[in-house]
C-alpha atoms as a PDB file:
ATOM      1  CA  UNK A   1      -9.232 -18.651 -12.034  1.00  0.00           C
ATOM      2  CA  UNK A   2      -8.269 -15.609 -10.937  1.00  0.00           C
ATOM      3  CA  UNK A   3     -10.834 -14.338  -7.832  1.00  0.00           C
ATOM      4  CA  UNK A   4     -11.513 -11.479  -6.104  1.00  0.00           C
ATOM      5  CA  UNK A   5     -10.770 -11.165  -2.056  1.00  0.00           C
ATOM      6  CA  UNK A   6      -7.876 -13.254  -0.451  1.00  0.00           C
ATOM      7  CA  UNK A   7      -7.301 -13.824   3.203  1.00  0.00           C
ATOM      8  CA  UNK A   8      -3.866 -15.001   2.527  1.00  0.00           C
ATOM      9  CA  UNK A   9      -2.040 -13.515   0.201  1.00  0.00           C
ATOM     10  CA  UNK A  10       1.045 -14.385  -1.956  1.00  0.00           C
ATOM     11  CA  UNK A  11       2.577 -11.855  -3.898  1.00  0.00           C
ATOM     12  CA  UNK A  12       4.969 -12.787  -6.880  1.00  0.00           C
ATOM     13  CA  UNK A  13       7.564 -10.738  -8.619  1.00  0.00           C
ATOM     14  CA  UNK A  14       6.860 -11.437 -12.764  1.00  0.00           C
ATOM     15  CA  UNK A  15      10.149 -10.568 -14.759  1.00  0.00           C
ATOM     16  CA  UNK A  16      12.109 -11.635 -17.892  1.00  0.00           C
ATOM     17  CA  UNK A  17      16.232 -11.758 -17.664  1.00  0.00           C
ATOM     18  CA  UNK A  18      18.539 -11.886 -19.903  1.00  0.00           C
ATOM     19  CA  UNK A  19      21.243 -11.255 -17.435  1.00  0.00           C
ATOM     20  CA  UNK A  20      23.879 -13.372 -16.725  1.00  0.00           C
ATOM     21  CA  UNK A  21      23.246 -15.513 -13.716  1.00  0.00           C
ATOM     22  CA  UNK A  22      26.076 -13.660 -11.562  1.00  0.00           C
ATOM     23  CA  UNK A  23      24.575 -10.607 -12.019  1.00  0.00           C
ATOM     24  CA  UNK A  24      21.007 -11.566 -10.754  1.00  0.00           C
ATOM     25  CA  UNK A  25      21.463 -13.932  -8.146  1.00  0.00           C
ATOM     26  CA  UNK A  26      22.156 -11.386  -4.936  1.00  0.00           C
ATOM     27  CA  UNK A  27      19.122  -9.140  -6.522  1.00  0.00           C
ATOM     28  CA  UNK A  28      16.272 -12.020  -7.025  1.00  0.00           C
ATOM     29  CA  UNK A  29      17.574 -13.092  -2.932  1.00  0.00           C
ATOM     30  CA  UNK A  30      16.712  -9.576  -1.919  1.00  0.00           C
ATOM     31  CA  UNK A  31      13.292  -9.861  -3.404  1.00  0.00           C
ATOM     32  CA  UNK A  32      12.891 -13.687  -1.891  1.00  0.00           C
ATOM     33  CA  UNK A  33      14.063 -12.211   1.836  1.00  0.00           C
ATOM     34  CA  UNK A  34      11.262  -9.639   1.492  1.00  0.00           C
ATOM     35  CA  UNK A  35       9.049 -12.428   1.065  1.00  0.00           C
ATOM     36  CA  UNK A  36       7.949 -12.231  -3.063  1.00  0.00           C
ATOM     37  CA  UNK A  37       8.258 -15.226  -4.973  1.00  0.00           C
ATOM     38  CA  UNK A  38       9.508 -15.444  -8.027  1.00  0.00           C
ATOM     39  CA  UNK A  39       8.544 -16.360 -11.465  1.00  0.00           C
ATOM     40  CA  UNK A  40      10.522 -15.474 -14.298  1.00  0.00           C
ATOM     41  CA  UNK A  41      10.971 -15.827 -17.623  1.00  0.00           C
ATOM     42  CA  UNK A  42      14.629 -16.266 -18.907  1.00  0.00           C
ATOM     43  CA  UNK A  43      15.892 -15.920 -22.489  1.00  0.00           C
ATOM     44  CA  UNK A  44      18.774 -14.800 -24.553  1.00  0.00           C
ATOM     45  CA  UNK A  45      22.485 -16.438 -24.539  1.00  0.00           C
ATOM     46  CA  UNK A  46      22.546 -17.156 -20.698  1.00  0.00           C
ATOM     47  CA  UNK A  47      19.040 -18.306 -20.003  1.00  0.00           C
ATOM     48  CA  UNK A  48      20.197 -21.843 -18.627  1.00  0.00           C
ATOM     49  CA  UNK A  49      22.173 -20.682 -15.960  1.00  0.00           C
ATOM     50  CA  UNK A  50      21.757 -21.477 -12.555  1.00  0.00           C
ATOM     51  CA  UNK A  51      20.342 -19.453 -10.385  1.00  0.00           C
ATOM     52  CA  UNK A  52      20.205 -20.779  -7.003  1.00  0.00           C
ATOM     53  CA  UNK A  53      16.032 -20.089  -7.000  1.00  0.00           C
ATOM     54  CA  UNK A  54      15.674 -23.288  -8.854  1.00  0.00           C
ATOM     55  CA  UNK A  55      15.440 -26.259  -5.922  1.00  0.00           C
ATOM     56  CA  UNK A  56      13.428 -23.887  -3.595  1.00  0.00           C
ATOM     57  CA  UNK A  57       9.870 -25.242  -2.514  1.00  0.00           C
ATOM     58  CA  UNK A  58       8.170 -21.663  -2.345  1.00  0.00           C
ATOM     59  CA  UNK A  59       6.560 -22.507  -5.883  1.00  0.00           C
ATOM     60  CA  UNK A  60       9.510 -20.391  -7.803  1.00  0.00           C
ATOM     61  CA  UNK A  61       8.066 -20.282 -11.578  1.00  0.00           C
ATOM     62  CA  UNK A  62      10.731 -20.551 -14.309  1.00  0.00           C
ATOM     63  CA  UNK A  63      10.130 -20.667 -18.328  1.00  0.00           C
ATOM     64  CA  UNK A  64      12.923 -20.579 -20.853  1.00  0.00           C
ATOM     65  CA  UNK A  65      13.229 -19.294 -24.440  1.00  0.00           C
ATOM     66  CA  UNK A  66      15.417 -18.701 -26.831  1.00  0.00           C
ATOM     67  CA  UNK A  67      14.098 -15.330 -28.463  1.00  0.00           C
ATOM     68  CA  UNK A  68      12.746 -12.318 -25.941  1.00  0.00           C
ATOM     69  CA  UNK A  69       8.935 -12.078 -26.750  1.00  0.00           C
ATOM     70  CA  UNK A  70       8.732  -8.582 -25.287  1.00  0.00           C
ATOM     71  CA  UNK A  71       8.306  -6.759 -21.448  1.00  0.00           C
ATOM     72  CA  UNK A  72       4.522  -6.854 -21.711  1.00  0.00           C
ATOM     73  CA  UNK A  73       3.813  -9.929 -23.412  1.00  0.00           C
ATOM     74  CA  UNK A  74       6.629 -11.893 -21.053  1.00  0.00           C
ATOM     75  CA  UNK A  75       4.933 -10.378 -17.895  1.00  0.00           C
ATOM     76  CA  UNK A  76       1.477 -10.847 -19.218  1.00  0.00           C
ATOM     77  CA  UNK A  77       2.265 -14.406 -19.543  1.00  0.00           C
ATOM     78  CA  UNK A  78       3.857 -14.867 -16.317  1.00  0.00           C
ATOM     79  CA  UNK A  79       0.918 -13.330 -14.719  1.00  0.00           C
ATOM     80  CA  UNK A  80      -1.422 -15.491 -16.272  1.00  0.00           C
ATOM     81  CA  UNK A  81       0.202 -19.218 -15.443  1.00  0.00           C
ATOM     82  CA  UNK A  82       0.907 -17.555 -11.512  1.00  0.00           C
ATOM     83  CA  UNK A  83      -2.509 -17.075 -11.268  1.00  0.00           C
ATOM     84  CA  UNK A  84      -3.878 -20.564 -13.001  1.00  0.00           C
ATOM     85  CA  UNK A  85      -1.395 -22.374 -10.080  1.00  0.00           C
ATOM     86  CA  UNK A  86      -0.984 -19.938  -7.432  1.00  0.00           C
ATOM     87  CA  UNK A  87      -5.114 -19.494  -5.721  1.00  0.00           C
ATOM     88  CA  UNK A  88      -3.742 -17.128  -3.627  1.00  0.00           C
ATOM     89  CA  UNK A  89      -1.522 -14.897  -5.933  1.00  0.00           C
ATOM     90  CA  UNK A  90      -3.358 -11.794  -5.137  1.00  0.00           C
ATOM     91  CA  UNK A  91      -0.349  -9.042  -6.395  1.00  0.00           C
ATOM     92  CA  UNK A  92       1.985  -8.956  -9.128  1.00  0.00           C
ATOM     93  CA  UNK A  93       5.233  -7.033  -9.551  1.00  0.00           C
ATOM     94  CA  UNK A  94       6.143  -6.146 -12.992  1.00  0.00           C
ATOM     95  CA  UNK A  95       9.377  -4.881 -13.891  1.00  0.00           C
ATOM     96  CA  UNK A  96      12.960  -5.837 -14.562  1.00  0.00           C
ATOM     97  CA  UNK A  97      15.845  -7.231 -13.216  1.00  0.00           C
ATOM     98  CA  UNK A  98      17.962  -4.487 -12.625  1.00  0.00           C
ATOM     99  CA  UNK A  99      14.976  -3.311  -9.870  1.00  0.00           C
ATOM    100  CA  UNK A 100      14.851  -3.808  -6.234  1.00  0.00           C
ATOM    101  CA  UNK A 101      12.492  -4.353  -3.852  1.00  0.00           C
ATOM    102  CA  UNK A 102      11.490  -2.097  -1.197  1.00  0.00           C
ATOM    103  CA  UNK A 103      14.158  -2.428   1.469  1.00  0.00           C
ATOM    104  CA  UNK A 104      11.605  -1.007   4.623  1.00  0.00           C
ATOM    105  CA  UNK A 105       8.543  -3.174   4.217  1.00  0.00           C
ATOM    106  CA  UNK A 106       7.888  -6.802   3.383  1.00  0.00           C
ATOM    107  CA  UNK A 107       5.561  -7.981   0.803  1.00  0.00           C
ATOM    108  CA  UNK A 108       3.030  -9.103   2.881  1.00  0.00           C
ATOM    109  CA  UNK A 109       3.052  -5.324   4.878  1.00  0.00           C
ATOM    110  CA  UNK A 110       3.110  -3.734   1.336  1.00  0.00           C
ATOM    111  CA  UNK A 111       0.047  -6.260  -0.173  1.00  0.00           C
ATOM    112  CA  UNK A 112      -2.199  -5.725   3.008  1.00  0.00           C
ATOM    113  CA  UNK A 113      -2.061  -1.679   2.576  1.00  0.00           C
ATOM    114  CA  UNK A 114      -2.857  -2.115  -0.976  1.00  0.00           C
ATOM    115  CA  UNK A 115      -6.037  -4.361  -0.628  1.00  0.00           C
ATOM    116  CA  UNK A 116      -7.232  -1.882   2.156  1.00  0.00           C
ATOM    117  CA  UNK A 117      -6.459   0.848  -0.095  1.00  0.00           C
ATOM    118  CA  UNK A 118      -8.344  -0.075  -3.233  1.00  0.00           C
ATOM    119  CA  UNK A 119     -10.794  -2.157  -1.327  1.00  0.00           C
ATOM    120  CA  UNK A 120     -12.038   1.502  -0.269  1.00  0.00           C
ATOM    121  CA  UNK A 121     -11.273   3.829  -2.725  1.00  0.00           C
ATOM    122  CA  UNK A 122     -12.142   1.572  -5.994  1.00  0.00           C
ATOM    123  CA  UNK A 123     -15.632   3.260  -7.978  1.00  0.00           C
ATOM    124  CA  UNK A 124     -18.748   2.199  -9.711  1.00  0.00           C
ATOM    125  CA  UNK A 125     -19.303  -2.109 -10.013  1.00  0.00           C
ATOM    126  CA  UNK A 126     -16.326  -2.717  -8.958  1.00  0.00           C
ATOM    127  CA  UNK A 127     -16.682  -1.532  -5.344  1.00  0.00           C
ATOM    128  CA  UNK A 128     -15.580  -3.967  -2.772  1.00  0.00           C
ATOM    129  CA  UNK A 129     -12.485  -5.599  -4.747  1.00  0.00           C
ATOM    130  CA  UNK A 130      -9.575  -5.144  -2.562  1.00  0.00           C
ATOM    131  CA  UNK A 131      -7.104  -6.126  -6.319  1.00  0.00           C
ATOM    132  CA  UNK A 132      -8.260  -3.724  -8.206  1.00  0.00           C
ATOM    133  CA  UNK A 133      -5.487  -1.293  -8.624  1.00  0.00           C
ATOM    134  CA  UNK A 134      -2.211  -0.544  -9.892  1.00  0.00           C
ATOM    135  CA  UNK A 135      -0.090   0.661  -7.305  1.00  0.00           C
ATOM    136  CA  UNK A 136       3.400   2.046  -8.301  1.00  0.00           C
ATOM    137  CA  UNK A 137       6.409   2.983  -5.463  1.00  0.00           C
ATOM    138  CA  UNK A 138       7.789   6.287  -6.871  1.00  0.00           C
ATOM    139  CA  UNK A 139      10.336   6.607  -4.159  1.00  0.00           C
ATOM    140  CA  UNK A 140      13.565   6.147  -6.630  1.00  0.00           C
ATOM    141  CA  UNK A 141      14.019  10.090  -8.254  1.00  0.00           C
ATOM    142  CA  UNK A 142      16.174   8.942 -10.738  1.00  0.00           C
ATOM    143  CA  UNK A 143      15.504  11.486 -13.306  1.00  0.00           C
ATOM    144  CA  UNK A 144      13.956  14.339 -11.168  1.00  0.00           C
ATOM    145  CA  UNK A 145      17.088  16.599 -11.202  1.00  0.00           C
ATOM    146  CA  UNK A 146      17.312  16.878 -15.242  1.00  0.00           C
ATOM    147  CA  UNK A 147      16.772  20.038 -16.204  1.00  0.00           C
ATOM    148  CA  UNK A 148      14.356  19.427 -19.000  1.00  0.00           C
ATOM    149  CA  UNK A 149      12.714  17.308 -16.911  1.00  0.00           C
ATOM    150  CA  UNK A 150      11.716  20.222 -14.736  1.00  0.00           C
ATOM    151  CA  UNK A 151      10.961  22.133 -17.486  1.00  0.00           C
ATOM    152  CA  UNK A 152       8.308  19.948 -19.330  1.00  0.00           C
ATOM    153  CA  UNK A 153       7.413  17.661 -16.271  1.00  0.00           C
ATOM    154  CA  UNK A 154       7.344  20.114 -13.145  1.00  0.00           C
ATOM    155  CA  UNK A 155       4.922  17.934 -11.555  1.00  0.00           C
ATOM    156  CA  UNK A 156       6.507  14.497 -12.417  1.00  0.00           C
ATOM    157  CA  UNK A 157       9.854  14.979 -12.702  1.00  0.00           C
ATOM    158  CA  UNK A 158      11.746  11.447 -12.075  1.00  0.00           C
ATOM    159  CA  UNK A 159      10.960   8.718 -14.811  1.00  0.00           C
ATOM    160  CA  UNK A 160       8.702   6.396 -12.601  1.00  0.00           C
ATOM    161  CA  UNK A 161       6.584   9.571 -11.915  1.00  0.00           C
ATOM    162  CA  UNK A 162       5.418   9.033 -15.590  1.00  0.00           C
ATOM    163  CA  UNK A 163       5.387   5.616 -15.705  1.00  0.00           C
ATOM    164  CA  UNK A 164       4.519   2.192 -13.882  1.00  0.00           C
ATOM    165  CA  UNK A 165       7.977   0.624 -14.784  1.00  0.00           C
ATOM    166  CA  UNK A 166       7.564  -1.742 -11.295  1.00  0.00           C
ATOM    167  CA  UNK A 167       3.767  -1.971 -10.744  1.00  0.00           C
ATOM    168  CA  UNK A 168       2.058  -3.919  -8.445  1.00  0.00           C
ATOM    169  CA  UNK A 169      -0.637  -5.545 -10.389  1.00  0.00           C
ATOM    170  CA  UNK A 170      -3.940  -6.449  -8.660  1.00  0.00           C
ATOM    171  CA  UNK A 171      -5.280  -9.401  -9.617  1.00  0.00           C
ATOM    172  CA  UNK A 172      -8.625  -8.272 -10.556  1.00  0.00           C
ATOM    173  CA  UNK A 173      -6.562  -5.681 -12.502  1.00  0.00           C
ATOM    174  CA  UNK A 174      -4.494  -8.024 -14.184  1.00  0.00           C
ATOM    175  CA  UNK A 175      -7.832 -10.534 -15.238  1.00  0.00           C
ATOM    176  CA  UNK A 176      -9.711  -7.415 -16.684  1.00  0.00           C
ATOM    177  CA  UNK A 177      -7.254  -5.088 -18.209  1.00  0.00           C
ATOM    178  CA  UNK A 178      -6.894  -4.448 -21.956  1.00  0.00           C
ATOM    179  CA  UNK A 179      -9.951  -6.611 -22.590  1.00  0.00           C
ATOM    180  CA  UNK A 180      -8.716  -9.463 -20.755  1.00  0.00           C
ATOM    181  CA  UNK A 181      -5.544  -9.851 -22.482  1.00  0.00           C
ATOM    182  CA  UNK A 182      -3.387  -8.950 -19.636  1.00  0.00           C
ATOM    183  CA  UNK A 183      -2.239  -6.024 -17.327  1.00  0.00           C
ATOM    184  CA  UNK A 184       0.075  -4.865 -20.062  1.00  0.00           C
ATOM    185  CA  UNK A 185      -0.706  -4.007 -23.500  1.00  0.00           C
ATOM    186  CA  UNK A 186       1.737  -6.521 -25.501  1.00  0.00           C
ATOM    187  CA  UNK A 187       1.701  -5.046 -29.065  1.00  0.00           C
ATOM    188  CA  UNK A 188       4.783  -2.875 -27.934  1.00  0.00           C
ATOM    189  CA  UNK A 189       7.668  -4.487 -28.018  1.00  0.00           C
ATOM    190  CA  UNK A 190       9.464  -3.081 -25.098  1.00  0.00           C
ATOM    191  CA  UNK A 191       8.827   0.244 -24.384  1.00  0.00           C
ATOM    192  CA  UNK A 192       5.575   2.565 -23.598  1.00  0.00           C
ATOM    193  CA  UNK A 193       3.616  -0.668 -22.448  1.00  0.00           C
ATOM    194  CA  UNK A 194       4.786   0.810 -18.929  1.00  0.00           C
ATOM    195  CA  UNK A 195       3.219   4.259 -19.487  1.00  0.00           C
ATOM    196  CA  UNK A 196       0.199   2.898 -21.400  1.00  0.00           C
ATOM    197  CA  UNK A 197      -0.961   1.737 -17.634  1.00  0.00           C
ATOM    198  CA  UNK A 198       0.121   4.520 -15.797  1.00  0.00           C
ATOM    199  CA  UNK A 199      -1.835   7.028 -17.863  1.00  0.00           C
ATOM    200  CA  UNK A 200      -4.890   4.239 -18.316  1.00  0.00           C
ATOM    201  CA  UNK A 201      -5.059   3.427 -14.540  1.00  0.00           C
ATOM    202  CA  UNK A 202      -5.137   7.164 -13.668  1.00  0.00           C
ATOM    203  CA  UNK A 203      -7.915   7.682 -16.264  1.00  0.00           C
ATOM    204  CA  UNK A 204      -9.842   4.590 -14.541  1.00  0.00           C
ATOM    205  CA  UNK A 205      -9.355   5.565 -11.578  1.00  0.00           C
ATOM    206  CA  UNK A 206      -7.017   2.654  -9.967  1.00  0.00           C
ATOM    207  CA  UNK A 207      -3.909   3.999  -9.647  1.00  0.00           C
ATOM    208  CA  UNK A 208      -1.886   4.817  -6.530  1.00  0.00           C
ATOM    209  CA  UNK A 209       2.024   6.361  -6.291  1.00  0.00           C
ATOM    210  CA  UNK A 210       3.670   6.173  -3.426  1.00  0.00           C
ATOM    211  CA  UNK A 211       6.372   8.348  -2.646  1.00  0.00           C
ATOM    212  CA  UNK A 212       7.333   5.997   0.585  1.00  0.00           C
ATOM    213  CA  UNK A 213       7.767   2.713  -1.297  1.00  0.00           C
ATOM    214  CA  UNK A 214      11.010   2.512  -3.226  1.00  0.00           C
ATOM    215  CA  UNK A 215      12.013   0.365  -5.968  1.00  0.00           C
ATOM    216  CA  UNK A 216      15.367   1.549  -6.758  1.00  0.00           C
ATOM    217  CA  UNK A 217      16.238   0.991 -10.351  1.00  0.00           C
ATOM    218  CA  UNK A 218      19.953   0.210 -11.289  1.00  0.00           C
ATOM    219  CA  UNK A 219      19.440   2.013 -14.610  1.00  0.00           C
ATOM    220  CA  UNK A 220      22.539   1.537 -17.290  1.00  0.00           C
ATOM    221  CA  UNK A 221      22.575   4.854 -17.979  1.00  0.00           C
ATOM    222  CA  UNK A 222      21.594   6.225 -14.310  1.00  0.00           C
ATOM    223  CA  UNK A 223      25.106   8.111 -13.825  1.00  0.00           C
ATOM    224  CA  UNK A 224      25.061   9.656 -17.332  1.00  0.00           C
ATOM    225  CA  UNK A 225      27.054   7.113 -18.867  1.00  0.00           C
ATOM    226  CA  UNK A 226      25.525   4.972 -21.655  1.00  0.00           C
ATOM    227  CA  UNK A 227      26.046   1.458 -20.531  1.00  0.00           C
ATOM    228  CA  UNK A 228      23.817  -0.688 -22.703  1.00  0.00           C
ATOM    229  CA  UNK A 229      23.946  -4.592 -22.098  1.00  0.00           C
ATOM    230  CA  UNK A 230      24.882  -6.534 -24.401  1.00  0.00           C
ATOM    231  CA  UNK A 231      21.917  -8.786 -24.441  1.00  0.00           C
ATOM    232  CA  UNK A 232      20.108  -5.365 -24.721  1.00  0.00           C
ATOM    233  CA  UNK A 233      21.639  -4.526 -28.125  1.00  0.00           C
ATOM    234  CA  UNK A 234      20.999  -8.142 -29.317  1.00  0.00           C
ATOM    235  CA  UNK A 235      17.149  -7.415 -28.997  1.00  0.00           C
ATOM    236  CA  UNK A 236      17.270  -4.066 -30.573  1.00  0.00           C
ATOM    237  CA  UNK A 237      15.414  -2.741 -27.562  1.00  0.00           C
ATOM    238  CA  UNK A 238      16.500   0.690 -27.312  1.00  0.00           C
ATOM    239  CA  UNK A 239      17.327   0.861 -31.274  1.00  0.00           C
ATOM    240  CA  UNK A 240      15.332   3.862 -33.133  1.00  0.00           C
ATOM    241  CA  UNK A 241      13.170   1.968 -35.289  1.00  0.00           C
ATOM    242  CA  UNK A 242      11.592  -0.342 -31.906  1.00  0.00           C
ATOM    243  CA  UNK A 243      11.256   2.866 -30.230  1.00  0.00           C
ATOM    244  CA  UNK A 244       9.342   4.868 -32.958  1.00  0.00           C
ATOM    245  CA  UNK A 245       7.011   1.758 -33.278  1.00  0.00           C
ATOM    246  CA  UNK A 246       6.373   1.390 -29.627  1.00  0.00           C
ATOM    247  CA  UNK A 247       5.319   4.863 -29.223  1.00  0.00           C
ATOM    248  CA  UNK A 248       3.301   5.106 -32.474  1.00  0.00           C
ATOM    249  CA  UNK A 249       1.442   2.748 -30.608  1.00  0.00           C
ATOM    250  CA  UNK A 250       1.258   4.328 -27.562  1.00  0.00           C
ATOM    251  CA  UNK A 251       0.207   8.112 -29.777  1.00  0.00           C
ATOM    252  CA  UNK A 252      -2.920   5.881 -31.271  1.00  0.00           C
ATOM    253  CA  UNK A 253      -3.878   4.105 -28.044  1.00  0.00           C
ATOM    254  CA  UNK A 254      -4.204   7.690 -26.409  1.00  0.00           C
ATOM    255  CA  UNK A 255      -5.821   9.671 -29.086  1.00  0.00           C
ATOM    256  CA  UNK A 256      -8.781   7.221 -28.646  1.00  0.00           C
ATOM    257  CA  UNK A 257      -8.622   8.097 -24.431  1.00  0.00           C
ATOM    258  CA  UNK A 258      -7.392   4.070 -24.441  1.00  0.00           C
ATOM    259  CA  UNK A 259     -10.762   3.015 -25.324  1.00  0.00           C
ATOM    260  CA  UNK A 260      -9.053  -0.318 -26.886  1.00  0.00           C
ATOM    261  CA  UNK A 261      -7.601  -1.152 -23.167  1.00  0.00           C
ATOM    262  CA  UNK A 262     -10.972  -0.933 -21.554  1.00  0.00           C
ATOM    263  CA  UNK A 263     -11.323  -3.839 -18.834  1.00  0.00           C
ATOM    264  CA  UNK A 264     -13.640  -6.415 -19.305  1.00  0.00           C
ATOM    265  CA  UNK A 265     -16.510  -6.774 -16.662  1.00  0.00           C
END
């Protein structure tokens, strides 16, 4: 069941790894000390690793696989057993694990302004559901100084401007997006699932940036230098042929206004 209006609310970061354990550990703590918990989906060579998340009593969620089944599809599933065992789960945070959490506000401060946000600015039937939303901190400018970014994207210049690559997920939003399916759309493989929401929340209505929330994203290829992990090139992620699928996908989706990732009632 996934509800509409919490009193108390939990809010759980929803990530696959691939990472080795060493290079996780301190980042998962930061989100735990700002209050998240923590379900996550490990795969690839180094999945059974320990964490130090595993023993903890705050309901930490862990699956395991062999094979990477995708960003949206991982997430999508994540969200969906959270909310089955977790009443109170009322926000999601999608992303990776190279991402941080906010360092100036906890999770609870951060969920409360979102459910009085979207609890007042939400439209039409679903008026009075404080989940409804997508909210995504745009603080991290990574990107903005790029010359052709300025150039094409005056107006959104850093990469999370044009994307929700660390949404909070509502979880009315997550229930009724794509048709019920799940907040992300899991036919791409890894990338353009992110902007796929961005640009469908805005057209719905339910999206909020915030430039004061920061979710600082320790990019491989942030200082210029192409750093690709290895468990990265194993999945073929960022390979030519995944890419030019994904965003075929994304092109047909939004010729068709997103009309296929209409939310369910």
């Amino acid at each position: 069941m996934y509800g509409r209006v919490f009193h108390h609310m939990s809010v759980w970061l929803t990530i696959p790894s691939a990472r080795p354990a060493a290079e996780i550990a301190a980042r998962l703590e930061r989100w735990r000390q700002m209050g998240y918990r923590i379900a996550l989906w490990r795969n690839g060579p180094h999945r059974n690793e320990v964490l130090g998340i595993e023993a903890n009593e705050d309901g930490t969620l862990i699956l395991y696989s062999e094979e990477y089944r995708g960003w949206g599809a991982s997430i999508n599933e994540l969200v969906r057993l959270v909310a089955e065992r977790d009443p109170s789960a009322a926000w999601f945070v999608g992303g990776g694990d190279d991402t941080d959490p906010d360092p100036t506000k906890t999770a609870d401060e951060i969920a409360r302004e979102c459910s009085n946000h979207f609890i007042v600015n939400t439209i039409d039937r679903y008026l009075g559901c404080n989940t409804w939303g997508i909210m995504q901190p745009t603080g991290d400018r990574f990107g903005s100084d790029e010359p052709w970014a300025r150039m094409t994207h005056p107006n959104e210049p850093a990469y999370i401007d044009r994307i929700c690559g660390s949404p909070w997920i509502g979880r009315e939003a997550a229930r009724r997006l794509n048709g019920g399916k799940g907040p992300l759309w899991s036919e791409c493989y890894h990338m353009f699932s992110d902007q796929i929401l961005k640009e469908h929340a805005e057209r719905l209505g339910i999206l909020w940036q915030r430039r004061d929330l920061t979710h600082y994203h320790d990019h491989p290829r942030r200082d210029g230098v192409a750093r690709t992990p290895d468990f990265a090139a194993l999945t073929g992620i960022y390979d030519s042929p995944e890419w030019n699928k994904s965003k075929a996908i994304y092109e047909k989706l939004k010729a068709n206004d997103f009309r296929d990732c209409n939310p369910i009632t």
